[in-house]
C-alpha atoms as a PDB file:
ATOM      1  CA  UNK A   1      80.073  78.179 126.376  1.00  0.00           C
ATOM      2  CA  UNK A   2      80.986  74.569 125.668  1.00  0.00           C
ATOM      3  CA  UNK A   3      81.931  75.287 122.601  1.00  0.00           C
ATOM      4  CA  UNK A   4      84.198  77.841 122.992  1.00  0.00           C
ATOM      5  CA  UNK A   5      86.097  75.790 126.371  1.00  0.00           C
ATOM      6  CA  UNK A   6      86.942  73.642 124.170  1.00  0.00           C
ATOM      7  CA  UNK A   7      88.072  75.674 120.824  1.00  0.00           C
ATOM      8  CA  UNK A   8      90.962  77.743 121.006  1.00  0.00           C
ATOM      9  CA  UNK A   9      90.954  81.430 119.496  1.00  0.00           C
ATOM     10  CA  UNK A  10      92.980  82.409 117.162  1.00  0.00           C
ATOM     11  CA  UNK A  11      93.895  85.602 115.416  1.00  0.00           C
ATOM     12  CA  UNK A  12      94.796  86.245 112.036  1.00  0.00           C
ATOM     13  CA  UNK A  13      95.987  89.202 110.330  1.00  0.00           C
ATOM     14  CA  UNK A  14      96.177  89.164 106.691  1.00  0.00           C
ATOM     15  CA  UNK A  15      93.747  86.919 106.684  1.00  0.00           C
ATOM     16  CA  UNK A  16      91.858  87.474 103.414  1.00  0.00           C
ATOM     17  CA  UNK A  17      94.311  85.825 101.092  1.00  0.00           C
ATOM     18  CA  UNK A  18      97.177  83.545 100.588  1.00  0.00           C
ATOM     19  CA  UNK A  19      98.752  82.287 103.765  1.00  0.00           C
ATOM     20  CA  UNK A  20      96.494  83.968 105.738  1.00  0.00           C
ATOM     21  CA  UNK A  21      93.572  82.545 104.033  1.00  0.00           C
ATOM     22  CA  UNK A  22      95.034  78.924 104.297  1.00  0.00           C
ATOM     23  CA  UNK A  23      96.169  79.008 107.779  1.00  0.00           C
ATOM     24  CA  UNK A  24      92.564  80.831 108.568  1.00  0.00           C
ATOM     25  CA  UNK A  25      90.565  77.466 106.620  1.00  0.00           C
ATOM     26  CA  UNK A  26      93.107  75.413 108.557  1.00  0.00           C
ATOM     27  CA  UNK A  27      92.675  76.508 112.066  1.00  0.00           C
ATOM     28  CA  UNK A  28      88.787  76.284 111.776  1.00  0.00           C
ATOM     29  CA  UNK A  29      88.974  72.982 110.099  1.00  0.00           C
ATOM     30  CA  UNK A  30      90.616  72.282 113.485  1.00  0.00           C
ATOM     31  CA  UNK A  31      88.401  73.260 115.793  1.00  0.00           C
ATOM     32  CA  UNK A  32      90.156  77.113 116.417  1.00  0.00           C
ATOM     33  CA  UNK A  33      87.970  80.257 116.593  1.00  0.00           C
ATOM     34  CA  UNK A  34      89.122  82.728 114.489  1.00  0.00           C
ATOM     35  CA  UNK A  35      89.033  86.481 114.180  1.00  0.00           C
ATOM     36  CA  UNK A  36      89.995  86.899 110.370  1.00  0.00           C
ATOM     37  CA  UNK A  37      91.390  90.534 110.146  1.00  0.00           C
ATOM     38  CA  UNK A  38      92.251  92.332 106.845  1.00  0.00           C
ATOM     39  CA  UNK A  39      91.867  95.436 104.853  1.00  0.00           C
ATOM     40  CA  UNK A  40      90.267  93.780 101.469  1.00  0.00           C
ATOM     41  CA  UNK A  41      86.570  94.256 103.015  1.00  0.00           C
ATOM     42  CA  UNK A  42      85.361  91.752 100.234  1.00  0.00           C
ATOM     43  CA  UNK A  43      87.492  88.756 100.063  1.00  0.00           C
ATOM     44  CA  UNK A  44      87.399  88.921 104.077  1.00  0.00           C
ATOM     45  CA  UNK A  45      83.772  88.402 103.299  1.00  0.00           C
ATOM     46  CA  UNK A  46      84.150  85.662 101.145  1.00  0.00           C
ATOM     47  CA  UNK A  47      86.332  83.710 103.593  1.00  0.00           C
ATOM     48  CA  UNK A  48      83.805  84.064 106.219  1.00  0.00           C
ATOM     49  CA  UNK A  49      81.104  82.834 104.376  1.00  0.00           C
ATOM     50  CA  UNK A  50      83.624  79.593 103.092  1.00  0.00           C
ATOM     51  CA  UNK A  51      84.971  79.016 107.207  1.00  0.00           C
ATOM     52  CA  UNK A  52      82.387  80.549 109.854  1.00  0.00           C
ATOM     53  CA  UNK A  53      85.795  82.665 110.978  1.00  0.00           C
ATOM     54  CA  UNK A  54      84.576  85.988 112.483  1.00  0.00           C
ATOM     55  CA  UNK A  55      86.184  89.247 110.386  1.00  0.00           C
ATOM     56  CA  UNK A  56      87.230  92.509 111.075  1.00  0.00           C
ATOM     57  CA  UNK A  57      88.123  95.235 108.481  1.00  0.00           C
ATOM     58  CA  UNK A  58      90.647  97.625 109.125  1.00  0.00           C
ATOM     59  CA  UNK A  59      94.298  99.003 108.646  1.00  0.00           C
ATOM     60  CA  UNK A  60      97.042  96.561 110.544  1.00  0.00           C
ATOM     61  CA  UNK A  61      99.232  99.539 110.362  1.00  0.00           C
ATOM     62  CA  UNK A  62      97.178 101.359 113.138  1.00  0.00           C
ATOM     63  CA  UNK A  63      98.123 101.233 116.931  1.00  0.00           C
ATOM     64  CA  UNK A  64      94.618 102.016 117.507  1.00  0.00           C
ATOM     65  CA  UNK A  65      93.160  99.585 114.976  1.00  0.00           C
ATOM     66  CA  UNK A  66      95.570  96.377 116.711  1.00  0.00           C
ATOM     67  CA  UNK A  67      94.153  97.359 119.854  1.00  0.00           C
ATOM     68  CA  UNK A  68      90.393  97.206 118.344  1.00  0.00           C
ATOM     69  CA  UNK A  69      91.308  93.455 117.028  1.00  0.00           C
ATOM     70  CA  UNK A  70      92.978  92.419 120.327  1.00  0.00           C
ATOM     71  CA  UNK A  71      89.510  93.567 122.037  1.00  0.00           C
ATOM     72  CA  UNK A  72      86.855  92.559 119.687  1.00  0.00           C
ATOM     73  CA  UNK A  73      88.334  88.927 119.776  1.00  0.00           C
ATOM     74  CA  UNK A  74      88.076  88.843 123.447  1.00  0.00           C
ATOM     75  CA  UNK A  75      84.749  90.227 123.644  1.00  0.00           C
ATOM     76  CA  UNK A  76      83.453  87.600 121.090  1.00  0.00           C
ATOM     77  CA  UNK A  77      85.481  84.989 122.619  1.00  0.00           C
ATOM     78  CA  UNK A  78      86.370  85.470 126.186  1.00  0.00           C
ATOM     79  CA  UNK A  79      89.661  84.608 125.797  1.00  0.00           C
ATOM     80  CA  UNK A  80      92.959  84.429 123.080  1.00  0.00           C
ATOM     81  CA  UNK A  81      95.230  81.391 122.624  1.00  0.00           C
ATOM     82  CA  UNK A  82      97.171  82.171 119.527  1.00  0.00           C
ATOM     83  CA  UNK A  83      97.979  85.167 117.567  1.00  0.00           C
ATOM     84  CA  UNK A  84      99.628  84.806 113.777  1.00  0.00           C
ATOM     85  CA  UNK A  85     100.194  88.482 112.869  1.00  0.00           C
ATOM     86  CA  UNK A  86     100.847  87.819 109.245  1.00  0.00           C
ATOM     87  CA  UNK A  87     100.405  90.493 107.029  1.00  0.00           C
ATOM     88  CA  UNK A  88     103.048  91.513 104.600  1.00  0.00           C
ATOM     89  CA  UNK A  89     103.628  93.347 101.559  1.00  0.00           C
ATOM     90  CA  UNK A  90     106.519  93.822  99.104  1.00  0.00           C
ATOM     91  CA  UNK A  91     108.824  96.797  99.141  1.00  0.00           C
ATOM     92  CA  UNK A  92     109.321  97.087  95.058  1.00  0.00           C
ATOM     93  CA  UNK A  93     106.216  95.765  92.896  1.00  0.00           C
ATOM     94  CA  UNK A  94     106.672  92.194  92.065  1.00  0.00           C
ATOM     95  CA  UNK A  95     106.994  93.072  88.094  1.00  0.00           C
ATOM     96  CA  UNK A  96     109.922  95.223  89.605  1.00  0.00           C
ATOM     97  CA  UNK A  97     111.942  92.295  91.615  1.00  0.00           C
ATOM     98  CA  UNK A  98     113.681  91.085  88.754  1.00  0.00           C
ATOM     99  CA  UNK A  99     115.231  94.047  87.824  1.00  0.00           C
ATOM    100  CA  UNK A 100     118.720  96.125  88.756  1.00  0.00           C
ATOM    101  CA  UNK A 101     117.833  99.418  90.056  1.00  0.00           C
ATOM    102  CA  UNK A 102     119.661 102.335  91.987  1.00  0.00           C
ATOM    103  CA  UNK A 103     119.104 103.883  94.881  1.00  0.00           C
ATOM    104  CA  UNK A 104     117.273 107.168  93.274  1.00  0.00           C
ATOM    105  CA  UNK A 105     114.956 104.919  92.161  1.00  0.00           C
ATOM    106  CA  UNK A 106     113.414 103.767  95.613  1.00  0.00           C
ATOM    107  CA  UNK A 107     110.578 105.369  96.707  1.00  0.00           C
ATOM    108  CA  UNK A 108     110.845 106.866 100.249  1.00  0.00           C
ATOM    109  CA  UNK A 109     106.403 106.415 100.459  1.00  0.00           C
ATOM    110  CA  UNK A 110     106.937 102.881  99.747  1.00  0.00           C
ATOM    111  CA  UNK A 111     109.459 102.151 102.337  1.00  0.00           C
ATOM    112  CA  UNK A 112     107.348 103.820 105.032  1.00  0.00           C
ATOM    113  CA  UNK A 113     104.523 101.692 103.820  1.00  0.00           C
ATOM    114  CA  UNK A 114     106.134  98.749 103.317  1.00  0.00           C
ATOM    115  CA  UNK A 115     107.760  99.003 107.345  1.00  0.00           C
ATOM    116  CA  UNK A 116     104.849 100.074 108.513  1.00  0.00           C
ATOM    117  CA  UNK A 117     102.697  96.320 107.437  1.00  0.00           C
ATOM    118  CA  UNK A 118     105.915  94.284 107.850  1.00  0.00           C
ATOM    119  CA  UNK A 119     107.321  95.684 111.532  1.00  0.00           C
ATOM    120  CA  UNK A 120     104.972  98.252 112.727  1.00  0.00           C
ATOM    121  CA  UNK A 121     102.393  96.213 112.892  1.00  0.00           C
ATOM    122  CA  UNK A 122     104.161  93.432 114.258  1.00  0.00           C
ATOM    123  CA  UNK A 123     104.918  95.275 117.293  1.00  0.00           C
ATOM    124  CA  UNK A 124     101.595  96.717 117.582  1.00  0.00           C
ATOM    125  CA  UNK A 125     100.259  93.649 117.199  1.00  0.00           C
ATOM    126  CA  UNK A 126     102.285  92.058 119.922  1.00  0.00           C
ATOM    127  CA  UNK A 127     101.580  94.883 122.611  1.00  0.00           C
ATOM    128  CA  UNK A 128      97.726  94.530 122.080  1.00  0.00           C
ATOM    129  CA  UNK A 129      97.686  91.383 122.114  1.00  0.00           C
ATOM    130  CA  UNK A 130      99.962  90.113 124.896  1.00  0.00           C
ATOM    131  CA  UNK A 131      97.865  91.253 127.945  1.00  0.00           C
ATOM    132  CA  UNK A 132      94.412  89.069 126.671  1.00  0.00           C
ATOM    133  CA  UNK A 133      96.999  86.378 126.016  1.00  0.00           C
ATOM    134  CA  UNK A 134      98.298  86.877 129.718  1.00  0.00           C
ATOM    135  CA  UNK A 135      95.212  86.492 131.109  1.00  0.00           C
ATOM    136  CA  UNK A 136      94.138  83.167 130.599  1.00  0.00           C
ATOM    137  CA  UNK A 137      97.737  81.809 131.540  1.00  0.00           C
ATOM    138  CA  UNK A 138      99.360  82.364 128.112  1.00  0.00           C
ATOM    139  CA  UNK A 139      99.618  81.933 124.929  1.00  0.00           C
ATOM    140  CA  UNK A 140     101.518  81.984 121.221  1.00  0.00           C
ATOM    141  CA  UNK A 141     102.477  84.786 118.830  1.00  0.00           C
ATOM    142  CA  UNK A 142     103.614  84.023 115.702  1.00  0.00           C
ATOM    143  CA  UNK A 143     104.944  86.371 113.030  1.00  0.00           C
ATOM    144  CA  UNK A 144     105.236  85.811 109.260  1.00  0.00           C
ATOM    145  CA  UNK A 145     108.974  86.980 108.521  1.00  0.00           C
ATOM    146  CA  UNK A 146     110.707  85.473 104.812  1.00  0.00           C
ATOM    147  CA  UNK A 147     113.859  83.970 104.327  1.00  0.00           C
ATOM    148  CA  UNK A 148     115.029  88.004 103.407  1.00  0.00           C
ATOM    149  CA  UNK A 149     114.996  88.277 107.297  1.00  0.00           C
ATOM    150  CA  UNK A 150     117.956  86.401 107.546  1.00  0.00           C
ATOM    151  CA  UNK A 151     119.532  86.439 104.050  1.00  0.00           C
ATOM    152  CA  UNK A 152     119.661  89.804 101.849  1.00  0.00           C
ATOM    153  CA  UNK A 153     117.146  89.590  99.248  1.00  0.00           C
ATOM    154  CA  UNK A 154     118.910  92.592  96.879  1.00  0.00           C
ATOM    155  CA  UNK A 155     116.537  93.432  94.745  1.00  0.00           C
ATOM    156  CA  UNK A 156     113.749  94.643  97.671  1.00  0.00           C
ATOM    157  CA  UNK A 157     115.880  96.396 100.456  1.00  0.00           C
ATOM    158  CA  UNK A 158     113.192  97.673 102.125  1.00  0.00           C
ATOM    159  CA  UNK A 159     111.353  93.940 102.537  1.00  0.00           C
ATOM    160  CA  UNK A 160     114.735  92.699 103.557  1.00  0.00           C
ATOM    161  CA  UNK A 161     115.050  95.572 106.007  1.00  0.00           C
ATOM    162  CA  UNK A 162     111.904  95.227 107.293  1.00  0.00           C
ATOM    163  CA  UNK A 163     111.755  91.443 107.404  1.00  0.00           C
ATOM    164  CA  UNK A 164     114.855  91.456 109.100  1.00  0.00           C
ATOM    165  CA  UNK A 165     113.330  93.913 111.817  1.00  0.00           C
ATOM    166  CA  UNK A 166     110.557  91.736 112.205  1.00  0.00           C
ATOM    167  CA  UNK A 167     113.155  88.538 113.125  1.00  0.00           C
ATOM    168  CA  UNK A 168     114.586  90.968 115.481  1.00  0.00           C
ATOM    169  CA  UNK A 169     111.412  92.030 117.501  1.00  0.00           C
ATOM    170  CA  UNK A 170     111.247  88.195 117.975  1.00  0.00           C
ATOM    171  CA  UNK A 171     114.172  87.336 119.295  1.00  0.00           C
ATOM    172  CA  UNK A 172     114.566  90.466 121.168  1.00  0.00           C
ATOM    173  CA  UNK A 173     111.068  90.309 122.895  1.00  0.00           C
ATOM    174  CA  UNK A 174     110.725  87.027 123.222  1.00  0.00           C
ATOM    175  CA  UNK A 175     112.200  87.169 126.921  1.00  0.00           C
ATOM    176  CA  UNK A 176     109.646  89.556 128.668  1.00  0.00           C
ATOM    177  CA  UNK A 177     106.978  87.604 126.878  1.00  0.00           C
ATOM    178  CA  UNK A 178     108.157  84.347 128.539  1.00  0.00           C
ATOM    179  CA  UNK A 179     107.850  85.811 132.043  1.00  0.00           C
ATOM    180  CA  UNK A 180     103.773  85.906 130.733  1.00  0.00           C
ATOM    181  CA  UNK A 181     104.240  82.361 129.490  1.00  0.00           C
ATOM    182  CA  UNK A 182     103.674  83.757 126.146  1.00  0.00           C
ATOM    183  CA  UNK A 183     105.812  82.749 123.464  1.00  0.00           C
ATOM    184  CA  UNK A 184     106.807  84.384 120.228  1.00  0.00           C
ATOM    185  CA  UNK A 185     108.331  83.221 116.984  1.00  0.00           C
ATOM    186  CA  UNK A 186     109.062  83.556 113.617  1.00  0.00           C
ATOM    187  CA  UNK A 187     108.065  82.193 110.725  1.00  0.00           C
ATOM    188  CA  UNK A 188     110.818  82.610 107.764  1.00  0.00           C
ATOM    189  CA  UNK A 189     109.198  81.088 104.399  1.00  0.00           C
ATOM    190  CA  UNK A 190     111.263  80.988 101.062  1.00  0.00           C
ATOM    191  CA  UNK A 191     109.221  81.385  97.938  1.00  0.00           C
ATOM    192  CA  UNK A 192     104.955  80.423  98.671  1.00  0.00           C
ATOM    193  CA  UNK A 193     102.778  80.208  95.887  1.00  0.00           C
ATOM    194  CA  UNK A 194     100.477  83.392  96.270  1.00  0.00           C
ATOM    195  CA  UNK A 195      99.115  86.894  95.164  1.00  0.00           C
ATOM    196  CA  UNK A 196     102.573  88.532  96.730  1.00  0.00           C
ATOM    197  CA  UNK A 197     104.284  86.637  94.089  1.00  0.00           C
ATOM    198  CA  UNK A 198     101.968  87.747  91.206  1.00  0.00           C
ATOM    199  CA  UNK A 199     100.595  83.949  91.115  1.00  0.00           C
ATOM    200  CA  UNK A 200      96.607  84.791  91.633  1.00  0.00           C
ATOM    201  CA  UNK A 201      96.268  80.755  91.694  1.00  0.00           C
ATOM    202  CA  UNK A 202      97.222  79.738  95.128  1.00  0.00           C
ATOM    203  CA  UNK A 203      98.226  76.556  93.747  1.00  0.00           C
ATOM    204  CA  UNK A 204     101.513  76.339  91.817  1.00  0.00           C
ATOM    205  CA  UNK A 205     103.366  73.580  90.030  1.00  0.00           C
ATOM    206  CA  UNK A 206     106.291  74.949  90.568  1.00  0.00           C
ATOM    207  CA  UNK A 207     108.808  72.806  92.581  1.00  0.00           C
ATOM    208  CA  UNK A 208     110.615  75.702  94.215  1.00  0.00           C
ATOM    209  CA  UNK A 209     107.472  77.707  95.575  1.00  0.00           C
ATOM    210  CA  UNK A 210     105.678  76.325  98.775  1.00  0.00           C
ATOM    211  CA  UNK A 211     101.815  75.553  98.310  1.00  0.00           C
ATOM    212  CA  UNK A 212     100.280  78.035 101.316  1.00  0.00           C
ATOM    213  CA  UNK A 213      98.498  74.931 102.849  1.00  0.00           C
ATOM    214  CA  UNK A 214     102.325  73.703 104.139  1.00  0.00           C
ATOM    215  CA  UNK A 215     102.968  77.128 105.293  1.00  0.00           C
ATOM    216  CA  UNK A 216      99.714  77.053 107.263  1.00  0.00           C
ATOM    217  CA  UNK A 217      99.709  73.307 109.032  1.00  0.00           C
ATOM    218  CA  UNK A 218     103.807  74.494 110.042  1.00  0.00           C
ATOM    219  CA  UNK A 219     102.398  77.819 111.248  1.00  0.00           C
ATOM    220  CA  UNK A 220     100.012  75.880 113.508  1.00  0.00           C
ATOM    221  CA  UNK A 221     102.351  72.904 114.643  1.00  0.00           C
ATOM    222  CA  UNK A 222     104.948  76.195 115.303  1.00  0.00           C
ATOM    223  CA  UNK A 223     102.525  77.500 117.346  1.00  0.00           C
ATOM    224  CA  UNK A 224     101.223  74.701 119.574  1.00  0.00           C
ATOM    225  CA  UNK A 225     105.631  74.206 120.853  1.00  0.00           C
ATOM    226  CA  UNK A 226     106.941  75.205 123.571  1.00  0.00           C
ATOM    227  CA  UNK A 227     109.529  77.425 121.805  1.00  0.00           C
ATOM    228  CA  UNK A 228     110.041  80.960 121.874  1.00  0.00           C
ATOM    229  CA  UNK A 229     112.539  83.290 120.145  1.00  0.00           C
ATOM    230  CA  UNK A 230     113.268  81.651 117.223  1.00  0.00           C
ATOM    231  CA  UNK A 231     112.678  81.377 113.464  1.00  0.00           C
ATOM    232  CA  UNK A 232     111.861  78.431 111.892  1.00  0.00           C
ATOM    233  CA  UNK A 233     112.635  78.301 108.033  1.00  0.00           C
ATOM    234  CA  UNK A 234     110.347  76.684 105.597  1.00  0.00           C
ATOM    235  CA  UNK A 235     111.515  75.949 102.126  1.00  0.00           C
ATOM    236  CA  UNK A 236     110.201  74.017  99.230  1.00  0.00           C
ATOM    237  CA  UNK A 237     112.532  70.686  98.897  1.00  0.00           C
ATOM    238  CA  UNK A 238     114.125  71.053 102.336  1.00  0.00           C
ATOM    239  CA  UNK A 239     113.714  67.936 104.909  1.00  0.00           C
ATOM    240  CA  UNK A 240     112.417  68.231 107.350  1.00  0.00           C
ATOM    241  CA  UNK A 241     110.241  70.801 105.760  1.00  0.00           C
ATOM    242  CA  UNK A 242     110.361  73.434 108.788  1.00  0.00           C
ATOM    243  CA  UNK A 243     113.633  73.757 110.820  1.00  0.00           C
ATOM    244  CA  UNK A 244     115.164  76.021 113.155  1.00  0.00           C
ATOM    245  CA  UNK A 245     117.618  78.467 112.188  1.00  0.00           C
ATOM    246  CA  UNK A 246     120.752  78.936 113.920  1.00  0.00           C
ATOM    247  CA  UNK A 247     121.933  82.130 114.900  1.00  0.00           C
ATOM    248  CA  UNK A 248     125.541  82.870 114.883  1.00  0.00           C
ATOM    249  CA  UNK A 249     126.571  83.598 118.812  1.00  0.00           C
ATOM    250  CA  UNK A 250     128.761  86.569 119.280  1.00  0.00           C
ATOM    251  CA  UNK A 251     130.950  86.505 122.214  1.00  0.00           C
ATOM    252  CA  UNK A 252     130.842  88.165 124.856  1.00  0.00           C
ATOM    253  CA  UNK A 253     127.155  89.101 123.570  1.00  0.00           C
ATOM    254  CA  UNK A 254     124.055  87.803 125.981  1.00  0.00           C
ATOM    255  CA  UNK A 255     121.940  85.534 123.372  1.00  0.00           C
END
């Protein structure tokens, strides 16, 4: 038990690749538990045997599945200090996100898969998770958004869309969480050198894609504030790195 009053826990969803797979290597070089959970049974394996993170295999999009994470993690760990519900997919294939299209051409199965990764499981996520972080005086969420949930990225409405609902859930939930002394934010990367991008490297050379490792450590240091309701953007070339982003206030409007 010494070990684990110490550690904190930390769950990761998306975990087997890409951002998830760097913030995962990242939290257990520094000293976190983690509950690694994705759907790629195999490369979920792999990052176990590379960190010593526990894993779980199963589909984020499931109510019942985000309650079965939010419980296994206690029962290995006895309690939950952070929570990074990061997994994500694209709303037009990447070999598609160059190109024009029209609106005949957007596939209704897509869009109810793609919302059902990027916001479903967001909320699911947080509602599982929230009363394990509640009971051991608190806690942090932190969602994975983009920068197309605050800016319109065109050519993938439905990532935008969803993206944008994700930023949403944040700032709209992040009130009732505080009363737990829970917090929740958001996480808004522009461009991040991974699989979701088509690079299979997850190193790039490219000066206007983010290596995942920066994504991670800011995911972490976001995590460890005392902030809540808010999205912090992270962009390759921007200083500081991470920064919050301002909301416009409407008036008359509570914020």
């Amino acid at each position: 038990m010494g070990e684990l009053e110490e550690s904190k826990v930390a769950i990761v969803t998306g975990a087997a690749s890409g951002i998830g797979a760097a913030l995962t290597r990242h939290l257990t070089d520094n000293n976190h538990l983690v509950l690694g959970v994705d759907i790629n049974s195999a490369k979920l394996s792999a990052l176990k045997e590379s960190t010593g993170c526990a894993t779980i295999v199963g589909d984020i999009a499931s109510e019942e599945f985000n309650q079965a994470v939010a419980s296994h993690a206690n029962e290995l760990f006895g309690r939950l200090d952070h929570v990074f519900l990061n997994a994500g997919i694209l709303g037009r294939n990447i070999e598609l996100q160059g190109t024009e299209f029209k609106i005949n051409d957007l596939e209704q199965a897509r869009y109810q898969k793609t919302r059902s990764i990027n916001f479903d499981a967001v909320v699911f996520g947080t509602v599982a998770t929230s009363p394990y972080l509640a009971s051991t005086g608190g806690g942090s969420i932190l969602v994975t958004a983009s920068i197309a949930g605050l800016t319109a990225w065109n050519r993938d409405p439905f990532y935008t869309a969803t993206k944008h609902a994700a930023v949403g859930w944040v700032r709209g939930i992040a009130p009732a969480l505080q009363s737990q002394k829970i917090s929740i934010n958001a996480i808004c990367p522009g461009g991040v050198a991974t699989p979701l991008v088509g690079l299979e490297r997850l190193e790039s050379g490219n000066p206007n894609l983010l290596n995942p490792k920066q994504v991670a450590h800011a995911m972490l240091e976001i995590a460890q504030q005392n902030s809540t309701g808010k999205a912090f953007v992270i962009k390759a070339g921007q200083e500081p790195l991470t920064q919050v982003y301002d909301f416009a206030l409407i008036e008359g409007f509570p914020a």
